[in-house]
Protein backbone atom coordinates (compact mmCIF):
# COMPACT_ATOMS: atom_id res chain seq x y z
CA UNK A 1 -2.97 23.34 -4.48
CA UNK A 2 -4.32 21.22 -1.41
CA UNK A 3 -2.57 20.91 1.66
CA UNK A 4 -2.54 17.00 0.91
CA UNK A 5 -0.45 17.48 -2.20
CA UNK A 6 1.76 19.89 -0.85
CA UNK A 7 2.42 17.62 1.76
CA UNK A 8 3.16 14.53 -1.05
CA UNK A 9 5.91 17.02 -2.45
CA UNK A 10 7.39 18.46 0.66
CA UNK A 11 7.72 14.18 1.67
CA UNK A 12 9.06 14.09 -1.42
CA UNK A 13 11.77 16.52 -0.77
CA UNK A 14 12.57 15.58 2.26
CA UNK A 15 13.35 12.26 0.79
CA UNK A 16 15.31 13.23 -1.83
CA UNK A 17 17.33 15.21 0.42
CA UNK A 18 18.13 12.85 3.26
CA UNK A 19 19.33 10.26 -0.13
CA UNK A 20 21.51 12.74 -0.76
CA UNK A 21 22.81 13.88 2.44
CA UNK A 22 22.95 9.90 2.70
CA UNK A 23 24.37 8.30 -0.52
CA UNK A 24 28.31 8.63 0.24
CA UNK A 25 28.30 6.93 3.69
CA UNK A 26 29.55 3.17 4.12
CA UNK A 27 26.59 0.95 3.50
CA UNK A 28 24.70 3.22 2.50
CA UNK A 29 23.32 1.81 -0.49
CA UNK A 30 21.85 -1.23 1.49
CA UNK A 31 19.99 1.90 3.68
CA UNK A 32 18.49 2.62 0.61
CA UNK A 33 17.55 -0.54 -0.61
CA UNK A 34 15.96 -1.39 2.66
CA UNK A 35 14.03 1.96 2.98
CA UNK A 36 12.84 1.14 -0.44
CA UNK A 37 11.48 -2.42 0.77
CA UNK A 38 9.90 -1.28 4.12
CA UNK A 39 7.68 1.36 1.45
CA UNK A 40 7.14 -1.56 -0.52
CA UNK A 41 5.48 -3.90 2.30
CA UNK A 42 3.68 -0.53 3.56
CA UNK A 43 1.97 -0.10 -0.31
CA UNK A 44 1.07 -3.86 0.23
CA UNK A 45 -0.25 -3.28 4.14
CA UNK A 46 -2.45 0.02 2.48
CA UNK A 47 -4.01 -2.34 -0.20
CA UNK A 48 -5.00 -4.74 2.19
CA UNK A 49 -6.55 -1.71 4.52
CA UNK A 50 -8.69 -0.19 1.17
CA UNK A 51 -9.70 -3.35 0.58
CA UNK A 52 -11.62 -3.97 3.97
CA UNK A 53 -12.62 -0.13 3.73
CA UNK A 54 -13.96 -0.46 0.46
CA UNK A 55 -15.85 -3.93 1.76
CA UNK A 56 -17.26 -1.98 4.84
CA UNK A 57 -18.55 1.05 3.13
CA UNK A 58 -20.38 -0.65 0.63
CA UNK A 59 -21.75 -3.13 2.74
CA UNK A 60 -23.52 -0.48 4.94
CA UNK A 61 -24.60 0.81 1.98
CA UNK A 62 -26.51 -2.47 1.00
CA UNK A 63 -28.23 -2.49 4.11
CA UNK A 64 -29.75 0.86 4.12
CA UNK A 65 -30.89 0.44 0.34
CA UNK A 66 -32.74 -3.18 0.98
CA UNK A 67 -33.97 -1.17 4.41
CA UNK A 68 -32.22 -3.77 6.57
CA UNK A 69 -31.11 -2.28 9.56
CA UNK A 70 -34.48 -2.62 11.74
CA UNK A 71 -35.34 0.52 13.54
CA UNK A 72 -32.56 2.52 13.63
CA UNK A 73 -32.63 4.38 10.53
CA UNK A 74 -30.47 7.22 11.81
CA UNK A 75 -27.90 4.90 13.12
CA UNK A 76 -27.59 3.15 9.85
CA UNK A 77 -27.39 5.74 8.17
CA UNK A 78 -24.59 7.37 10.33
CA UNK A 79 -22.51 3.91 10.10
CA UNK A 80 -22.40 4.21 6.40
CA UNK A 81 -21.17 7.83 6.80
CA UNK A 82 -18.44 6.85 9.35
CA UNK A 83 -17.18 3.61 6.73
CA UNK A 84 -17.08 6.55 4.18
CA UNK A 85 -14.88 8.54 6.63
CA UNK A 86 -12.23 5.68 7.09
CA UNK A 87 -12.61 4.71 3.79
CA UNK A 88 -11.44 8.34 2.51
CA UNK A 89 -8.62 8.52 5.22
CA UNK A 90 -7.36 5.25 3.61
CA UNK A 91 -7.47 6.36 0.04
CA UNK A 92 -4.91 9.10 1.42
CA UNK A 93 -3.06 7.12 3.42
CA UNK A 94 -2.87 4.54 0.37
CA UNK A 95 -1.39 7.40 -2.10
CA UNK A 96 0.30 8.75 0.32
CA UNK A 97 2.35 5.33 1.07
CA UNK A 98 2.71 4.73 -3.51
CA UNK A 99 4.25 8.30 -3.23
CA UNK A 100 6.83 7.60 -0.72
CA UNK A 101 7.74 4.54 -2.49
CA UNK A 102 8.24 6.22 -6.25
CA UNK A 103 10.09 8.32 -4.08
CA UNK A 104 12.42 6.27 -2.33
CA UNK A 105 12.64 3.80 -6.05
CA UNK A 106 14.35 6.20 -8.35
CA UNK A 107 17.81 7.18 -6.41
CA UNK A 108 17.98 3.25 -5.89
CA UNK A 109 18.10 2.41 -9.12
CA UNK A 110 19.86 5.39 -10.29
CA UNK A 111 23.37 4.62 -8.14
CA UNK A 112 22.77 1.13 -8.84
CA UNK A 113 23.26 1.76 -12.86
CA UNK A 114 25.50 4.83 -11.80
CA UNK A 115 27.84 2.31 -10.27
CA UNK A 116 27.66 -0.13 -13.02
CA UNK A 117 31.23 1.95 -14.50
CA UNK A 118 33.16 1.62 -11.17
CA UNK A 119 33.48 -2.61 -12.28
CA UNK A 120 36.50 -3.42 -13.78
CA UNK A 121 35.25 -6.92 -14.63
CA UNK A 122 33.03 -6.98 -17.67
CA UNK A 123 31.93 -10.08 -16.71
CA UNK A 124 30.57 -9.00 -13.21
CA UNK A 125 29.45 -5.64 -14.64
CA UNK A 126 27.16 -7.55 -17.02
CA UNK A 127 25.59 -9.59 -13.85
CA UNK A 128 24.90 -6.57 -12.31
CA UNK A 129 23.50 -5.15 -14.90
CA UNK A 130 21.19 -8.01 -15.19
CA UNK A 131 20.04 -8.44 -11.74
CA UNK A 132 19.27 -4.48 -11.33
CA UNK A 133 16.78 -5.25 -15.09
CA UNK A 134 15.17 -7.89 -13.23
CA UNK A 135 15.19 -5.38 -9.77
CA UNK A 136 13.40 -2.63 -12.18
CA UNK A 137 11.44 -4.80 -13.81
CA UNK A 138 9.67 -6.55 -10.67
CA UNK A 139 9.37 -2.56 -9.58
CA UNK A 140 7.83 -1.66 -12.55
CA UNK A 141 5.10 -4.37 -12.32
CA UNK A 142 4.20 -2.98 -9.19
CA UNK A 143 3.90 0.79 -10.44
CA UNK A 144 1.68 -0.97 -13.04
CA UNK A 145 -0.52 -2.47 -10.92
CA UNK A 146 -0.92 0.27 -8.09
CA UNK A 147 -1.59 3.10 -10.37
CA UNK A 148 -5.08 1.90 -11.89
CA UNK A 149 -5.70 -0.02 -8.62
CA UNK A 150 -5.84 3.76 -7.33
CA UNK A 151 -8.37 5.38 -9.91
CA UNK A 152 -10.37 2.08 -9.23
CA UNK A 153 -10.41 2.95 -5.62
CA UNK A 154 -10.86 6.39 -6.06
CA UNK A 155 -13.94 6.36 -8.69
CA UNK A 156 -15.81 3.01 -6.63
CA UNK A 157 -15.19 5.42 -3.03
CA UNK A 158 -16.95 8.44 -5.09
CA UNK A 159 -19.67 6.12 -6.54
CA UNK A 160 -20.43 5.21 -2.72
CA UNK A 161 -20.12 8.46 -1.62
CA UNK A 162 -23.26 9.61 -3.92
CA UNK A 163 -24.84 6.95 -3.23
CA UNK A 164 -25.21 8.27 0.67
CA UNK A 165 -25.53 11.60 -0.39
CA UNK A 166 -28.33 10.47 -2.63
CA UNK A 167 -30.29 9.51 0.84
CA UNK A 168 -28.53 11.99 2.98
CA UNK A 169 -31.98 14.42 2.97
CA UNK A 170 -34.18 11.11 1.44
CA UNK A 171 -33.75 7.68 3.14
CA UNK A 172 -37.28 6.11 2.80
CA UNK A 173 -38.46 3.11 1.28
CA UNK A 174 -39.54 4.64 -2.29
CA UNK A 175 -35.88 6.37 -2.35
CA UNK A 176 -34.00 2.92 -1.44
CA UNK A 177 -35.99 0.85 -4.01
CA UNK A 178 -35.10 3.89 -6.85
CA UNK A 179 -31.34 3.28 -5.75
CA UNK A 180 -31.16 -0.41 -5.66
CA UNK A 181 -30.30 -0.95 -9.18
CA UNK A 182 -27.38 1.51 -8.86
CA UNK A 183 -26.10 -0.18 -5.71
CA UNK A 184 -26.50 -3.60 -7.29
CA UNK A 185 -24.07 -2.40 -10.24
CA UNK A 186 -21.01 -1.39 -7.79
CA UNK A 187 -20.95 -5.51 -7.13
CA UNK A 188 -19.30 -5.63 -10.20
CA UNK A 189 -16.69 -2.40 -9.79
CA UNK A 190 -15.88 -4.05 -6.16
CA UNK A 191 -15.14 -7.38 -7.85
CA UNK A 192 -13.05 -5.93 -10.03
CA UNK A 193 -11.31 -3.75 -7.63
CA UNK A 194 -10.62 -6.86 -5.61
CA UNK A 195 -9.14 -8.36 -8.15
CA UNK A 196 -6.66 -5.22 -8.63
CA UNK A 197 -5.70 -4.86 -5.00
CA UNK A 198 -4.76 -8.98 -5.82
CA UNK A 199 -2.66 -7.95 -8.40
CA UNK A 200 -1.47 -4.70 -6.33
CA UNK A 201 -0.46 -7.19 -3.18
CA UNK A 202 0.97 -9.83 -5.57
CA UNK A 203 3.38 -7.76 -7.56
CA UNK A 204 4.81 -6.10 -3.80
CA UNK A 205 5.47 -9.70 -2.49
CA UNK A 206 7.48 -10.77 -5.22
CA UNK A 207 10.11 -7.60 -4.69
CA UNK A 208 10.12 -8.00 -1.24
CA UNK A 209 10.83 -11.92 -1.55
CA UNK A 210 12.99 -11.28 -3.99
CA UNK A 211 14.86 -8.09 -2.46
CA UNK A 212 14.93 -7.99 0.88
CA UNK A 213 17.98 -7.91 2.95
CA UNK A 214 18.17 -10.79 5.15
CA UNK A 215 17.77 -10.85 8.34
CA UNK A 216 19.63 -12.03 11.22
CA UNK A 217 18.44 -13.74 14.12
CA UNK A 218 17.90 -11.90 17.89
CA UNK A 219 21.42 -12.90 19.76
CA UNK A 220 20.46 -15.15 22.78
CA UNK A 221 20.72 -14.08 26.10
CA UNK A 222 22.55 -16.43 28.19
CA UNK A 223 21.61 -15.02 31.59
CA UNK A 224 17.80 -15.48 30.64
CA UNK A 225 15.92 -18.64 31.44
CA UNK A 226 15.15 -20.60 28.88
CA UNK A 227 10.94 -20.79 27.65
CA UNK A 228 9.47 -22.57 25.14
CA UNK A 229 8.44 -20.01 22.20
CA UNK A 230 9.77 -16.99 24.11
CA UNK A 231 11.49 -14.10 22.61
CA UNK A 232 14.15 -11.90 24.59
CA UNK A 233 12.44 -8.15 26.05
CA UNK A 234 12.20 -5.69 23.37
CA UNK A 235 13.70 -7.99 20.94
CA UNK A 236 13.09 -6.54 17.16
CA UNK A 237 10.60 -8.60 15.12
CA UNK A 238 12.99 -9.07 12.16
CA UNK A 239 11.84 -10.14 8.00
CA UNK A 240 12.36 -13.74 7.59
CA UNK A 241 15.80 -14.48 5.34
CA UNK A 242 14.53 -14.16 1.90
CA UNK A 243 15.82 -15.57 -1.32
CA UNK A 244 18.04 -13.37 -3.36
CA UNK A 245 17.29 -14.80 -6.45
């Protein structure tokens, strides 16, 4: 096992013990549901961050293959390699952020329907019931779109990667024009990546719109002059009040 996946699981753990440590304080549900959103706007952040890695990787690529990097051959080269290296730290970073997130999801929604019995109201009990489908359900379309947006990123990363590898020991013009045609077809896998991380970055939007606790505003300080625009020292940048509906 890899030291990358035994970290995922010991994260996982961790989580899943702090939840439980956690779940019977006052308020501690909204912890939850909050810790849940941050991991949610992080999975959104890490799509945006493989999608410029992605971009920069292959675009280094294109210019060693139609030789057009003047006469720095080694440098070019060694860009492509070092666009390779950030790309793969982001594809970890990027799993790493979808597996705190499943983690953190399922003891939300479990006490959520656990809790659904403690209403004495049938009436409210049914709302509740209702909102935390729709909840799941806007959750779900992100797990949806995430998970294949990860084996795209994965298997177009590894597709550049040979690529380089392929002139690692054999970047010369003859080599470049016999690569070309492979190059040219990862256009198509990048589009279509793109259009994942879209979806990916769409679907973690709507939760957070539609889940986040709202925020309050900094309290003024009275003693402070007052500035156009300014914002009290050390003052927390706070999510803007979102609708709950």
């Amino acid at each position: 096992m890899t030291s990358h996946k035994l970290g995922s699981i010991a994260l996982a753990l961790a989580l899943a013990a702090a939840a439980g440590c956690a779940s019977n304080k006052p308020g501690s549900g909204l912890v939850q549901v909050d810790q849940l959103v941050t991991s949610i706007e992080k999975v959104h952040t890490s799509s945006e961050m493989a999608e410029q890695r992605v971009t920069e990787s292959l675009d280094a690529l294109r210019a060693l293959v139609a030789l057009d990097f003047g006469d720095d051959v080694v440098g070019a080269y060694a860009k492509t390699e070092i666009a390779l290296g950030e790309s793969t730290k982001q594809l970890a970073a990027f799993d790493d952020d979808v597996q705190e997130m499943k983690s953190l999801a399922e003891p939300v929604f479990k006490k959520w329907a656990e809790d659904l019995d403690s209403f004495t109201n049938l009436e409210m009990r049914l709302k509740s019931q209702n909102r935390l489908a729709q909840t799941r359900q806007r959750y779900d379309a992100i797990v949806m779109t995430v998970e294949p947006t990860q084996a795209a990123f994965t298997a177009l990363h590894q597709q550049i990667s040979d690529c380089a590898l392929f002139l690692k020991h054999d970047l010369n013009a003859a080599a470049c024009a016999a690569l070309r045609p492979d190059v040219d077809s990862l256009s198509l896998a990048s589009e279509q990546l793109e259009a994942r991380l879209l979806a990916c970055q769409s679907a973690a939007k709507d939760y957070v719109e539609a889940v986040a606790l709202p925020s309050m505003p900094a309290p003024a300080n009275d003693d402070a002059p007052a500035k156009s625009g300014a914002k009290p020292a050390g003052a927390k940048a706070t999510r803007p009040a979102r609708s709950n509906g």
